[in-house]
N, C-alpha and C. Protein backbone atom coordinates (compact mmCIF):
# COMPACT_ATOMS: atom_id res chain seq x y z
N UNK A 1 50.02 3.39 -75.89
CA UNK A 1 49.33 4.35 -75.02
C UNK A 1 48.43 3.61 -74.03
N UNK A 2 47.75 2.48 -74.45
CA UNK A 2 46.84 1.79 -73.90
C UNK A 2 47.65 1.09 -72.54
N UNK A 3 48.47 0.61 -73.25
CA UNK A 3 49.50 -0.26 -72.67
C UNK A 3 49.99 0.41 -71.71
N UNK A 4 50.65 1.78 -71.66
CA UNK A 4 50.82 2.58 -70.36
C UNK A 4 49.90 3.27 -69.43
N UNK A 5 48.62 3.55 -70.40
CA UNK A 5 47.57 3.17 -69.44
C UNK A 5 47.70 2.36 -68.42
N UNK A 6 47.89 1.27 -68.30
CA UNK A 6 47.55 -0.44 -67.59
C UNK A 6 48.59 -0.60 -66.86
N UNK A 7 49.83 0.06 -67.18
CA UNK A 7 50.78 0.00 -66.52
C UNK A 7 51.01 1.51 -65.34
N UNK A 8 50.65 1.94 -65.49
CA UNK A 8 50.06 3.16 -64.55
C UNK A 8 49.10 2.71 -63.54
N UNK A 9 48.26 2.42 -64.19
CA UNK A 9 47.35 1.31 -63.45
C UNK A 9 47.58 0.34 -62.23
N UNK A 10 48.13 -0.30 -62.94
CA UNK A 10 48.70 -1.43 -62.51
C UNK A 10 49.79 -0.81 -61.27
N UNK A 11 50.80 0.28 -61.38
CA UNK A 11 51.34 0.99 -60.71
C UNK A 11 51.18 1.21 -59.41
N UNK A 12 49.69 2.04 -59.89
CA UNK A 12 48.85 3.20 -58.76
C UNK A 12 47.90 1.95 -57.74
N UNK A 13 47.40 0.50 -58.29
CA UNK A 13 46.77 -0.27 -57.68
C UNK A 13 48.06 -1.01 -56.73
N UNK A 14 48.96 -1.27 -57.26
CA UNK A 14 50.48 -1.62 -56.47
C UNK A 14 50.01 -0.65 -55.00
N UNK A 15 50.51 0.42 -55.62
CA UNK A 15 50.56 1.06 -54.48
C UNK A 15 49.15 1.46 -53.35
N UNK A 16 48.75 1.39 -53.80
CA UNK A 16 47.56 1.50 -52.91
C UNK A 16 47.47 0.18 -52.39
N UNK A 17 47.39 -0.87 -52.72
CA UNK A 17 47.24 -2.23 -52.02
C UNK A 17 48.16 -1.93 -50.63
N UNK A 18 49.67 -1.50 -51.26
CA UNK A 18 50.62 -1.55 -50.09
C UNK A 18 50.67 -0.32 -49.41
N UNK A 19 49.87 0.56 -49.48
CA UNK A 19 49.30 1.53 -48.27
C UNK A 19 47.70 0.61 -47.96
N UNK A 20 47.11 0.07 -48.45
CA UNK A 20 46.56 -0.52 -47.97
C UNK A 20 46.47 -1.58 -46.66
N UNK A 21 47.42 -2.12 -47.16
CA UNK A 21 47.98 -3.20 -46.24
C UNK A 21 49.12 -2.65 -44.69
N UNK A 22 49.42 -1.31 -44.89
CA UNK A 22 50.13 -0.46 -43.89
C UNK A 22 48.73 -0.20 -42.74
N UNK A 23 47.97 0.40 -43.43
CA UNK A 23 46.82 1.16 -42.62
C UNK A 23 45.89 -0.15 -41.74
N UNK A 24 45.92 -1.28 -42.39
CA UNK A 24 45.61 -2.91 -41.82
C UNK A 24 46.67 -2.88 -40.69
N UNK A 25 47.85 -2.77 -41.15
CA UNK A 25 48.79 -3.05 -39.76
C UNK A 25 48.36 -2.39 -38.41
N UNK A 26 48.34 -0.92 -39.24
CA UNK A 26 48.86 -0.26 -38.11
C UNK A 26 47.04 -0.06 -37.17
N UNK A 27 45.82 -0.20 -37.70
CA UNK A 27 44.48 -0.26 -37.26
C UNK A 27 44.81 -2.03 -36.30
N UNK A 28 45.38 -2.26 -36.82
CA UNK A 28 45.56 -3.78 -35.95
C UNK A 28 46.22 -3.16 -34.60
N UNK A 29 47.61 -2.64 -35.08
CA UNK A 29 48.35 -2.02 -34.01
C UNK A 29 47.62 -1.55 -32.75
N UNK A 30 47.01 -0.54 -33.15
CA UNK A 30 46.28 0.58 -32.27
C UNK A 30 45.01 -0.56 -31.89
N UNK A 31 43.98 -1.31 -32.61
CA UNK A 31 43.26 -2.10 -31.45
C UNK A 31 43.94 -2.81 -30.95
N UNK A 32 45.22 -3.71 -30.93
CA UNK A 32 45.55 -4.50 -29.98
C UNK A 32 46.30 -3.36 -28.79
N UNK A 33 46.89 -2.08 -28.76
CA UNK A 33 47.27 -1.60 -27.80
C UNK A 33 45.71 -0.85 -26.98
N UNK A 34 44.73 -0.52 -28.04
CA UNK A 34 43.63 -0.42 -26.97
C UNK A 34 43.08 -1.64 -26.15
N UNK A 35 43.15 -2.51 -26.47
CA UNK A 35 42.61 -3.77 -26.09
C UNK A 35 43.58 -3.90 -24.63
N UNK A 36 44.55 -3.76 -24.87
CA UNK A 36 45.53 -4.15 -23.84
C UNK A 36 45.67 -3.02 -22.75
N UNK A 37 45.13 -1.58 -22.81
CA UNK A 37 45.06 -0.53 -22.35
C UNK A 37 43.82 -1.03 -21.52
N UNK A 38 42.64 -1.45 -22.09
CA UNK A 38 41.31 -1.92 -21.47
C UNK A 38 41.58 -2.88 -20.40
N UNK A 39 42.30 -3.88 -20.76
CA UNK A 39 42.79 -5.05 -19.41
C UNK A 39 43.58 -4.41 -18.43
N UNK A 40 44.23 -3.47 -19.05
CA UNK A 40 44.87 -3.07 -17.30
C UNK A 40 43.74 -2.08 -16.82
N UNK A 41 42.87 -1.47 -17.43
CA UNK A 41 41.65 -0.71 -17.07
C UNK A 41 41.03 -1.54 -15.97
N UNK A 42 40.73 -2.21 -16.55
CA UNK A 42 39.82 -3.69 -16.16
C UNK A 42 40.62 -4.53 -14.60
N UNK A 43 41.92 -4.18 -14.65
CA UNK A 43 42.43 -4.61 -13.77
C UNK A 43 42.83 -3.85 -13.03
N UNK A 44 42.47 -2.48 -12.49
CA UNK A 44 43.06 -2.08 -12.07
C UNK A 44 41.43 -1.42 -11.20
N UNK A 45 40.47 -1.38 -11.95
CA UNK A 45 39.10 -1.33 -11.75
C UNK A 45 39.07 -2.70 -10.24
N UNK A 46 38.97 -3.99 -10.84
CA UNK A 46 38.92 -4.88 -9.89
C UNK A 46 39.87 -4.45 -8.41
N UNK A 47 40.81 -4.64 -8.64
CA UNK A 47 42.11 -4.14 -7.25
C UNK A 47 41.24 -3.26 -6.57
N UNK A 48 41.02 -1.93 -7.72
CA UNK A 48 40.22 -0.65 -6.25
C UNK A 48 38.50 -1.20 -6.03
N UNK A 49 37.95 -2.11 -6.65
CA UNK A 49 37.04 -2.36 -6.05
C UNK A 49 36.93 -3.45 -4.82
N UNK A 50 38.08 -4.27 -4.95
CA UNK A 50 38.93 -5.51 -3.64
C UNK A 50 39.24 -4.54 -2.49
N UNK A 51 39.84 -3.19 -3.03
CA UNK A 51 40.56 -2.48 -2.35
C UNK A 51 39.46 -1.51 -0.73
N UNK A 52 38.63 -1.37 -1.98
CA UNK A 52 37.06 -0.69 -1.18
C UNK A 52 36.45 -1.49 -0.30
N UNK A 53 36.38 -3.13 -0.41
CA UNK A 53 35.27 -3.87 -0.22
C UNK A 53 36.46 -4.17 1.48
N UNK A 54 37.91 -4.11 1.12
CA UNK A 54 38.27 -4.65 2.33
C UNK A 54 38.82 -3.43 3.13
N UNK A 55 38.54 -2.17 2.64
CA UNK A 55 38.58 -1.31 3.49
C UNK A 55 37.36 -0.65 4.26
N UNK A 56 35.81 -0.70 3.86
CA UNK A 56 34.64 -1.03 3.88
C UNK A 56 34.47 -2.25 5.22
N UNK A 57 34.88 -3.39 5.00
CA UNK A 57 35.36 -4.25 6.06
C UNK A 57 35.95 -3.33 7.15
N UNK A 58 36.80 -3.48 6.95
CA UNK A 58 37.78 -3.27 8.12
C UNK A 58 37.42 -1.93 9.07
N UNK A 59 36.35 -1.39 8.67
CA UNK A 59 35.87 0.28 8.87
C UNK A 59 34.75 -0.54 9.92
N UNK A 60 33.96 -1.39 9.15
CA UNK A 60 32.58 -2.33 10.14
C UNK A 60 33.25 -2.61 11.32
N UNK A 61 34.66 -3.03 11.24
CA UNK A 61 34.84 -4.68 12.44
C UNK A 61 35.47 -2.95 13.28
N UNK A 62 35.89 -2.15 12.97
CA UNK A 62 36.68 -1.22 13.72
C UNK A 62 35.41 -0.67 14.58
N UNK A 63 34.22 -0.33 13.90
CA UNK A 63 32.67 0.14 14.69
C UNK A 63 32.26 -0.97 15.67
N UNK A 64 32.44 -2.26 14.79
CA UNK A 64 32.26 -3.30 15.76
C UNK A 64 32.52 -3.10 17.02
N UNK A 65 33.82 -2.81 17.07
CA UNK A 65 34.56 -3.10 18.52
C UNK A 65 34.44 -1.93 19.02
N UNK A 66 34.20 -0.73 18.61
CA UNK A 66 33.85 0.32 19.12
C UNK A 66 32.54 0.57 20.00
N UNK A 67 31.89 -0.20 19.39
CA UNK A 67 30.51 -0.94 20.06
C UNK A 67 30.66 -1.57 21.10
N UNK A 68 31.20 -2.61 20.63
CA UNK A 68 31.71 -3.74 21.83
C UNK A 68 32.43 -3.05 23.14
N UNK A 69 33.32 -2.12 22.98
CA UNK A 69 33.84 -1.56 24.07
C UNK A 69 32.78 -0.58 24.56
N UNK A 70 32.16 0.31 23.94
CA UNK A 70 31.36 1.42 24.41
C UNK A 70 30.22 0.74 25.22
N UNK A 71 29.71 -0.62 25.29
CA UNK A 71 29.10 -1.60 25.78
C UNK A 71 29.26 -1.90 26.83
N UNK A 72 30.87 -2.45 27.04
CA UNK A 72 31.53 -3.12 28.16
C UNK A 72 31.24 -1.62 29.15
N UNK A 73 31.94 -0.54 28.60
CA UNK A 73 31.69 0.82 29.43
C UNK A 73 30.47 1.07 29.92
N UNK A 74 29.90 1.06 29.03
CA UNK A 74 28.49 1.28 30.27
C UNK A 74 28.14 0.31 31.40
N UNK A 75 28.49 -0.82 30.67
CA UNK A 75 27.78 -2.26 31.70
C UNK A 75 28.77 -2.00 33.45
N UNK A 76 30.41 -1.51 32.89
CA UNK A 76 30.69 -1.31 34.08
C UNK A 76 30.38 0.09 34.86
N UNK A 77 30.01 1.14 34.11
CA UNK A 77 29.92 2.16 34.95
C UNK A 77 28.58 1.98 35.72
N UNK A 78 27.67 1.59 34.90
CA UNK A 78 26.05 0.99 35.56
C UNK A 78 26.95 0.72 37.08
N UNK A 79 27.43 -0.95 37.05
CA UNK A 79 28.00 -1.43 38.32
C UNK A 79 28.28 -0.27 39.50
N UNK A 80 29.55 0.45 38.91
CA UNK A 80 30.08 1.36 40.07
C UNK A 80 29.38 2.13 40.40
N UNK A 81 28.19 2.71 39.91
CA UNK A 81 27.12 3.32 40.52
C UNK A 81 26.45 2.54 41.54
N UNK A 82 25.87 1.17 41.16
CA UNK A 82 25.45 0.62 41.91
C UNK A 82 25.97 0.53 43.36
N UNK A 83 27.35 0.41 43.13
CA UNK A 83 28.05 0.25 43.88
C UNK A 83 28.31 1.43 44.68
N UNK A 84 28.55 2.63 44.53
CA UNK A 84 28.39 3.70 44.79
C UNK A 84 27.30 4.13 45.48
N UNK A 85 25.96 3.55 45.13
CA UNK A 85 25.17 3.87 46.14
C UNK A 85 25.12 2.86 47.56
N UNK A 86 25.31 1.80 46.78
CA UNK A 86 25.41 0.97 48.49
C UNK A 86 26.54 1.48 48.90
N UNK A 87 27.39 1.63 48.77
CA UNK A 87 28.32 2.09 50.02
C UNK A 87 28.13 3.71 50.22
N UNK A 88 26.89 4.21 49.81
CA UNK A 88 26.79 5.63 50.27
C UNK A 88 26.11 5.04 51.24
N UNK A 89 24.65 4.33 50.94
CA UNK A 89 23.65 3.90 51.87
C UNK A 89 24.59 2.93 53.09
N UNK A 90 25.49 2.42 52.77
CA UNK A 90 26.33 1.66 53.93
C UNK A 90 26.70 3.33 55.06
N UNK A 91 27.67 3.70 54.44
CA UNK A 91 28.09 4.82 55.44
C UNK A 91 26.74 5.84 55.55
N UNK A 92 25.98 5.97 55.35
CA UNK A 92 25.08 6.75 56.12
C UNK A 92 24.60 5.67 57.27
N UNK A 93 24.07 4.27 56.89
CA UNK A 93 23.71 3.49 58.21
C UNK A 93 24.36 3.72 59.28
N UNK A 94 26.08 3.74 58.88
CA UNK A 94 27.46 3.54 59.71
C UNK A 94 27.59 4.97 60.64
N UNK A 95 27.04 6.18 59.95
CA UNK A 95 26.91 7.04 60.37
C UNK A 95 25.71 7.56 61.75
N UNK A 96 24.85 7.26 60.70
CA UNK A 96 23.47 7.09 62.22
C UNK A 96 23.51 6.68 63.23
N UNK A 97 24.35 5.06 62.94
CA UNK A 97 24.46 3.98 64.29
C UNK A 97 25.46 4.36 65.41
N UNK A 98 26.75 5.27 64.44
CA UNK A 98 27.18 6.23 65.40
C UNK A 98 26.71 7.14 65.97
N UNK A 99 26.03 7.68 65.61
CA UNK A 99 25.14 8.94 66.34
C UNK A 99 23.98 8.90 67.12
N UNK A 100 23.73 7.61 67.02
CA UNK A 100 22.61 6.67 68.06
C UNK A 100 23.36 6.19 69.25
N UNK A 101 24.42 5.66 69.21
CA UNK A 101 25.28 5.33 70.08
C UNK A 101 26.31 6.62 70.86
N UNK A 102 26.12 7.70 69.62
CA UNK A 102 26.74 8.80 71.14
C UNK A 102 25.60 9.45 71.44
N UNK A 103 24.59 9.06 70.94
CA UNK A 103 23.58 9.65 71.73
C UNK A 103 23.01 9.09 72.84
N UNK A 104 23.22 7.55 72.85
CA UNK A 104 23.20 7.15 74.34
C UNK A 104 24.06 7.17 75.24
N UNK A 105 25.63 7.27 74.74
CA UNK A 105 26.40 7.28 75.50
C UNK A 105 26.29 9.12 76.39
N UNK A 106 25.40 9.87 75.71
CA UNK A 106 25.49 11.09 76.47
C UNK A 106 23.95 11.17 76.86
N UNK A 107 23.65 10.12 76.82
CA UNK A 107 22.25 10.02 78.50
C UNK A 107 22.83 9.79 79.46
């Protein structure tokens, strides 16, 4: 009786060791597929933060030049004004000196 005691025992500890040793596997299993779930996390984290930093870039240098041109634009429209008024102030001179001159020509 004793004896099948121990061997029951002995049985039921069998078996539990080797569900023991299943539930080891498979807790191994599942952290190494979380682990490996985390690195492509991790990598995929980096890419969209590369991804931000050079689209972030490329958004600056695009204002940049938006600058740079909206710049050039004024500097030349300034000019053609300038320009615009001397040759208003030209043809009004051009104008007077005509009208000084038919005004002597009709003394």
């Amino acid at each position: 009786s004793l004896q099948m005691l121990i061997g029951q025992h002995d049985e039921r500890l069998s078996t539990l060791q080797g569900e023991s040793a299943q539930h080891q596997q498979d807790a191994q299993r599942e952290l190494s597929n979380l682990k490996q779930l985390m690195d492509q996390h991790d990598e995929r984290l980096s890419t969209l933060r590369e991804e931000s930093a050079q689209s972030q870039e490329a958004a600056q240098n695009e204002l940049n030049s938006l600058q740079m041109l909206i710049g050039q634009h004024d500097e030349r429209l300034s000019t053609l004004q300038g320009e615009s008024a001397q040759h208003q102030q030209d043809a009004q001179r051009e104008l007077s000196n005509l009208k000084q001159l038919m005004d002597q020509h009709d003394e």
